[in-house]
C-alpha atoms as a PDB file:
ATOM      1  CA  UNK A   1       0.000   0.000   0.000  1.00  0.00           C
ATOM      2  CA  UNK A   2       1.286   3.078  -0.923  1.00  0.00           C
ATOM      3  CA  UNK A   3       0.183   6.918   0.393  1.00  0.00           C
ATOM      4  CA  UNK A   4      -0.284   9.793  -2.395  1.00  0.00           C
ATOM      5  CA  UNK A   5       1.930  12.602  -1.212  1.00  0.00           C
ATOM      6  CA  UNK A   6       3.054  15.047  -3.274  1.00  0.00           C
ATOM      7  CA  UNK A   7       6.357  15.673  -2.292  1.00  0.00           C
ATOM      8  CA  UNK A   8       7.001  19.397  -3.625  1.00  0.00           C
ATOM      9  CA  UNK A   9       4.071  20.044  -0.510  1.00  0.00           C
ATOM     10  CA  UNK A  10       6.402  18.160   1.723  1.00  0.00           C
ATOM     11  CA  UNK A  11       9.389  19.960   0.948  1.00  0.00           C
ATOM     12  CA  UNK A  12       7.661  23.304   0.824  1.00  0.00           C
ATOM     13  CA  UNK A  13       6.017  22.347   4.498  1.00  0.00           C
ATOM     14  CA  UNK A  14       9.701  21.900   5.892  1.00  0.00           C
ATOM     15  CA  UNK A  15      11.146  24.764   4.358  1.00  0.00           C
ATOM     16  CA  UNK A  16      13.471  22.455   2.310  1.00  0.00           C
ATOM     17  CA  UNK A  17      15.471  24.143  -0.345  1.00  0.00           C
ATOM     18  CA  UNK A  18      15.360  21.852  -3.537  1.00  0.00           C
ATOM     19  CA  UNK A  19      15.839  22.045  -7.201  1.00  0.00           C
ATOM     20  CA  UNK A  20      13.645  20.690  -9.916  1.00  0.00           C
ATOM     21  CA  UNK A  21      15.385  18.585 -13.147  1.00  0.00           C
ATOM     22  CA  UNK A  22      13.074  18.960 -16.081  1.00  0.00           C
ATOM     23  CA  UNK A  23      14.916  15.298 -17.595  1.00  0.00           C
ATOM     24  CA  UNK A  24      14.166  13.389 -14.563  1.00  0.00           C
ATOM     25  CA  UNK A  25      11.802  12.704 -11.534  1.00  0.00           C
ATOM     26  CA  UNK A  26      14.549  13.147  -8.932  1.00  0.00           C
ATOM     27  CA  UNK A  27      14.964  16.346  -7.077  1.00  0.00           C
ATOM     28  CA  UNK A  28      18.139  18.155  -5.227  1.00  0.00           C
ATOM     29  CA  UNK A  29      17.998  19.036  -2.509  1.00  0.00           C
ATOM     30  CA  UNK A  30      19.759  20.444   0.502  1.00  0.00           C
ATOM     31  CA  UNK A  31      19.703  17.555   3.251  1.00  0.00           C
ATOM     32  CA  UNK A  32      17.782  18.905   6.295  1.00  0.00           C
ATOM     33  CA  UNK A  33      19.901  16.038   8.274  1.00  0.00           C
ATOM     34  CA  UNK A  34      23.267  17.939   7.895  1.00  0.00           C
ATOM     35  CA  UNK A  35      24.877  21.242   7.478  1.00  0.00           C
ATOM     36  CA  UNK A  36      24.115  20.976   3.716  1.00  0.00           C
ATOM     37  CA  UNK A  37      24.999  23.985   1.512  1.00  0.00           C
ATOM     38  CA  UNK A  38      25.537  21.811  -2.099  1.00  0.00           C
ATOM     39  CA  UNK A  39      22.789  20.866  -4.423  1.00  0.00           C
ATOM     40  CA  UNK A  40      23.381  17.493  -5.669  1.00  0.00           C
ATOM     41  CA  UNK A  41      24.168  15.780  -2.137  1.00  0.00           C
ATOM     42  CA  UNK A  42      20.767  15.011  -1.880  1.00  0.00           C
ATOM     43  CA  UNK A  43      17.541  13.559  -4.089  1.00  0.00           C
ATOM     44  CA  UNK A  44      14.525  12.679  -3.954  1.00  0.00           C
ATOM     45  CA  UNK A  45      12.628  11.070  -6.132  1.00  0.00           C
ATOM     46  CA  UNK A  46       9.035  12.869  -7.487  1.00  0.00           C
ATOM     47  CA  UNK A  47       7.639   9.392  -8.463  1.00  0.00           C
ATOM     48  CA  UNK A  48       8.749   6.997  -5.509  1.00  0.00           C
ATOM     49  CA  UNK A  49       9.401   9.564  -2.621  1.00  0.00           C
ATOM     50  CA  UNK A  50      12.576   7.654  -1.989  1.00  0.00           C
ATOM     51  CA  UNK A  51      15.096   9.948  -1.137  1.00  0.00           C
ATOM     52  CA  UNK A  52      19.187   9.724  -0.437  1.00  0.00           C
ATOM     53  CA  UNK A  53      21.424  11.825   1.018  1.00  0.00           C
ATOM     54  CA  UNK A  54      25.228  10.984  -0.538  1.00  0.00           C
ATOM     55  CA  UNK A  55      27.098  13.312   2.595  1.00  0.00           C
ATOM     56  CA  UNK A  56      25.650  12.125   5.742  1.00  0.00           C
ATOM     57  CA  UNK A  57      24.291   8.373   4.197  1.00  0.00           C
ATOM     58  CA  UNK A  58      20.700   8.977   5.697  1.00  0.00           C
ATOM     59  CA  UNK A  59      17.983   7.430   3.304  1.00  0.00           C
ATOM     60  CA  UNK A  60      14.582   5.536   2.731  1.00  0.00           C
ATOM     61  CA  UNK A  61      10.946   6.220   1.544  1.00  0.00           C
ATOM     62  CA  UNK A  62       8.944   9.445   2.660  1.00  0.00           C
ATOM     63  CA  UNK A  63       7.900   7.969   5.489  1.00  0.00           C
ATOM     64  CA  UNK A  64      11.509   7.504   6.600  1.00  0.00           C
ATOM     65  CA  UNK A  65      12.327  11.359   5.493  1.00  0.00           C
ATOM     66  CA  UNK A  66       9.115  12.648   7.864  1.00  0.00           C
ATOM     67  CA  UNK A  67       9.694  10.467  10.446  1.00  0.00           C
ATOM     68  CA  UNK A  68      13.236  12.068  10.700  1.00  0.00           C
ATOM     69  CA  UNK A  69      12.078  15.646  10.225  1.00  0.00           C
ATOM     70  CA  UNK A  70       9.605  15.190  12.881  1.00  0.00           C
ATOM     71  CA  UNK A  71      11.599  13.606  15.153  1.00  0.00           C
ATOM     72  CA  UNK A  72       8.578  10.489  15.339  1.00  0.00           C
ATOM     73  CA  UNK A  73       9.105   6.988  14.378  1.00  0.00           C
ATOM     74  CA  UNK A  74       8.204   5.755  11.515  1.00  0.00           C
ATOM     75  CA  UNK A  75       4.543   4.775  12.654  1.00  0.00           C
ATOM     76  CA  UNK A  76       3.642   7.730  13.867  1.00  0.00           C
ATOM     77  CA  UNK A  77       4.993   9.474  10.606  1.00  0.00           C
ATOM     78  CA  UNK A  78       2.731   7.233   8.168  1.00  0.00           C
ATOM     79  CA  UNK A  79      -0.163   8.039  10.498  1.00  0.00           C
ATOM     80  CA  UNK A  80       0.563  11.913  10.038  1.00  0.00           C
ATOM     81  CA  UNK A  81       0.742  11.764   6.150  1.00  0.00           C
ATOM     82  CA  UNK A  82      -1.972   9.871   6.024  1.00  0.00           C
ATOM     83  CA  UNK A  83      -4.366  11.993   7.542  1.00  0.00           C
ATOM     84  CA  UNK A  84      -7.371  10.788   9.307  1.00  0.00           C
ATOM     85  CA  UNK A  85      -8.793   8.824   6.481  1.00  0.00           C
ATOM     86  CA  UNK A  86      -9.617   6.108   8.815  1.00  0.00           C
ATOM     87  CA  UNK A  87      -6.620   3.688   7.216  1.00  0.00           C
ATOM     88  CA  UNK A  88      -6.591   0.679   9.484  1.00  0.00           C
ATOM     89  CA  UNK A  89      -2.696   0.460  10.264  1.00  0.00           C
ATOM     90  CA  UNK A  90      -3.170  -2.509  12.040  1.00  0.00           C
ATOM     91  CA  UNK A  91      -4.696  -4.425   9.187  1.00  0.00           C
ATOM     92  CA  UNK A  92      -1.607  -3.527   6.817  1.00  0.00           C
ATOM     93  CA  UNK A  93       0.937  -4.665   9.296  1.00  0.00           C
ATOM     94  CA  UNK A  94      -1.280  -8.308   9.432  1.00  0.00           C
ATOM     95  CA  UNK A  95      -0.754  -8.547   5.392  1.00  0.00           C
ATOM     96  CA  UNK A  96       2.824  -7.257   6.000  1.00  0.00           C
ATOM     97  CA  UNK A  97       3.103 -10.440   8.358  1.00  0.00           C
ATOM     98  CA  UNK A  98       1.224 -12.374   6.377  1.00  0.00           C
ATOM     99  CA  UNK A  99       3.491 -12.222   3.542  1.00  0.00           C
ATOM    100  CA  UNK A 100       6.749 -11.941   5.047  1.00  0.00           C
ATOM    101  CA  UNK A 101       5.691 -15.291   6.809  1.00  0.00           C
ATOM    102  CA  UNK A 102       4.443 -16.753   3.298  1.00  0.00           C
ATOM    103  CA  UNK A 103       7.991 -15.934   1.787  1.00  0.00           C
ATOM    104  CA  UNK A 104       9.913 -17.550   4.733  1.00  0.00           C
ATOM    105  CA  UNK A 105       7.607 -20.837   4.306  1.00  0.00           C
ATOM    106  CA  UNK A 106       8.534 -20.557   0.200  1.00  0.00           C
ATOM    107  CA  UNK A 107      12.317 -19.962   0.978  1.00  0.00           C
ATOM    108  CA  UNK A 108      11.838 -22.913   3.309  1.00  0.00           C
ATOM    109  CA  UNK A 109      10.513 -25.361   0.704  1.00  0.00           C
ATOM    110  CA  UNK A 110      13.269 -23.959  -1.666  1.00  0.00           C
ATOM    111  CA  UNK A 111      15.687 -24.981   0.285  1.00  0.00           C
ATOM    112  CA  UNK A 112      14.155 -28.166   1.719  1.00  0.00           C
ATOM    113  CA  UNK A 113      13.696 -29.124  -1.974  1.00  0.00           C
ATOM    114  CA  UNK A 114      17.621 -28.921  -2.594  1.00  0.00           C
ATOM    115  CA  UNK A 115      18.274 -30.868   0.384  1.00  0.00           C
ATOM    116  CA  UNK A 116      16.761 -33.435  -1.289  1.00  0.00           C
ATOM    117  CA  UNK A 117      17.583 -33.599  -4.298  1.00  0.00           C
ATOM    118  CA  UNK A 118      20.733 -33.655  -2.791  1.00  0.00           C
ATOM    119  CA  UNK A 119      19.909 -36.458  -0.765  1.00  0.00           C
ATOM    120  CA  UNK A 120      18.844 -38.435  -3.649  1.00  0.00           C
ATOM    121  CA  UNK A 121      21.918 -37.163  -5.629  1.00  0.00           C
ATOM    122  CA  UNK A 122      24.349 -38.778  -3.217  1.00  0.00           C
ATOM    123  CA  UNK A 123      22.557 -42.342  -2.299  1.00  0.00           C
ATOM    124  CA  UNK A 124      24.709 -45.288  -3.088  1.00  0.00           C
ATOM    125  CA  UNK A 125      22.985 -47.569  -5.370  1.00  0.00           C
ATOM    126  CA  UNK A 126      21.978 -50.673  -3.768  1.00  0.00           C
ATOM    127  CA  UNK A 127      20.001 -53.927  -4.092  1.00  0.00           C
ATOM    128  CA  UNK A 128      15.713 -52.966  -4.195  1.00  0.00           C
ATOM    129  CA  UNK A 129      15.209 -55.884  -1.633  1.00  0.00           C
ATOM    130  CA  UNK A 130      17.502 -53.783   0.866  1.00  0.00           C
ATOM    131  CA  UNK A 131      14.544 -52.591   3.324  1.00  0.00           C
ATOM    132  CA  UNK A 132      16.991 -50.703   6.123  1.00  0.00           C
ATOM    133  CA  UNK A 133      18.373 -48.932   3.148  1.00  0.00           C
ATOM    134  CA  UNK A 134      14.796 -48.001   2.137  1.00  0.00           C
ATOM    135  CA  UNK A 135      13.294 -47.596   5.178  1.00  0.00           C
ATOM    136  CA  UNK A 136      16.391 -44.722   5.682  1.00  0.00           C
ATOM    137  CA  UNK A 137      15.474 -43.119   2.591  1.00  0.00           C
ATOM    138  CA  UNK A 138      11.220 -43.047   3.531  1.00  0.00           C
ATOM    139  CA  UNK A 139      12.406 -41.454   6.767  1.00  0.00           C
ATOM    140  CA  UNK A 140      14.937 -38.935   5.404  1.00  0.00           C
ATOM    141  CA  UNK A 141      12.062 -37.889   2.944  1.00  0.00           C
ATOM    142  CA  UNK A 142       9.313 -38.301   5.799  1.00  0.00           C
ATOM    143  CA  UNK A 143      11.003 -35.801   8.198  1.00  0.00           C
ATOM    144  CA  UNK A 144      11.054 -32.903   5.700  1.00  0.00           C
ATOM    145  CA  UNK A 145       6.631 -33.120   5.673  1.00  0.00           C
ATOM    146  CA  UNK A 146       6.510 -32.685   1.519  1.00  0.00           C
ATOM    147  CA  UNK A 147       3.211 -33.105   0.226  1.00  0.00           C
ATOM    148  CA  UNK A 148       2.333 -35.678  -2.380  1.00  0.00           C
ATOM    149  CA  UNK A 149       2.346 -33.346  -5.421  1.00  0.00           C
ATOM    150  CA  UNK A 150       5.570 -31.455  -4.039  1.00  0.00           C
ATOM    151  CA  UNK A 151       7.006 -35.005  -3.533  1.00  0.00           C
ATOM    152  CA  UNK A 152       5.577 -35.902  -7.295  1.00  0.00           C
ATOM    153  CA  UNK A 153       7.170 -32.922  -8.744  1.00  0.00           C
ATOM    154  CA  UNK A 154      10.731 -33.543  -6.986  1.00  0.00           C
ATOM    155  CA  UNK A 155      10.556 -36.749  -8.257  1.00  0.00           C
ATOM    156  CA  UNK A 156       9.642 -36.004 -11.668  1.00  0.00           C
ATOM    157  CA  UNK A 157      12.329 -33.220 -11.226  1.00  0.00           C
ATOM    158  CA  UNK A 158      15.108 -35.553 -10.580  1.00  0.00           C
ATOM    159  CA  UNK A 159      14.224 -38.441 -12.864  1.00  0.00           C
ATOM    160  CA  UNK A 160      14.778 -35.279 -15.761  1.00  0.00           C
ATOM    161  CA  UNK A 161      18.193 -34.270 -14.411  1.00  0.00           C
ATOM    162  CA  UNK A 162      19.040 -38.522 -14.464  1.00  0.00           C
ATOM    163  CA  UNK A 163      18.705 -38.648 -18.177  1.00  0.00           C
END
């Protein structure tokens, strides 16, 4: 979710010096966050709000850039650009959750996939009737909870890298 500022109003609000380029959305400016007196040390960027300061290293989103003006975390900045629209901040930190879990349980497959192809990679070949030897296998591919299609597609996976 994004917020619709424009930032010229920002930088106007905060008595920011800055400097328009008519071939590109980012902006000079003289960083607030340091005894600035060069244009070109800072941008900021029309489109994205993202803004870096090259002198004193400070940088991030518009939030970030409020939140430092102000003195306020970031929290309380996104709250004060917002407005009182009634924006439920609570409910976009669930979906942030939400999907930062989601990506850790997809990097976890990832890499629980590579284990095992690496398992099955590196098994000695042995006699079929050998049922300690398969019976290690079941359990080595039991303990990393694949479901049937996942363990379908590894499979299918593997048997194409074989040929």
């Amino acid at each position: 979710m994004s917020i619709n500022i424009d930032i010229i109003n920002i930088l106007n609000k905060y008595n920011i010096s800055y400097r328009e380029n008519s071939y590109s959305d980012e902006i000079d400016i003289l960083c607030p966050f340091h005894d600035d007196h060069h244009f070109g040390n800072a941008k900021i960027n029309k489109k994205t709000g993202l803004f870096n300061c090259f002198s004193c290293g400070k940088g991030g989103g518009i939030v970030r850039f409020v939140a430092l003006l102000e003195g306020i975390t970031d929290r309380e900045a996104f709250l004060l650009l917002k407005g009182n629209n009634n924006y439920d901040l609570n409910t976009l930190q669930k979906k942030i959750d939400f999907y930062k879990r989601e990506q850790v349980k997809k990097d976890n497959r990832n890499l629980s996939q590579r284990i095992l192809y690496k398992i099955l990679n590196n098994l000695p070949i042995v006699p079929i009737d050998s049922t300690n030897y398969w019976l290690y296998i079941c359990n080595c591919i039991l303990s990393y909870n694949f479901s049937e299609e996942e363990l379908l597609q590894i499979y299918n996976e593997f048997l194409h890298q074989k040929k």
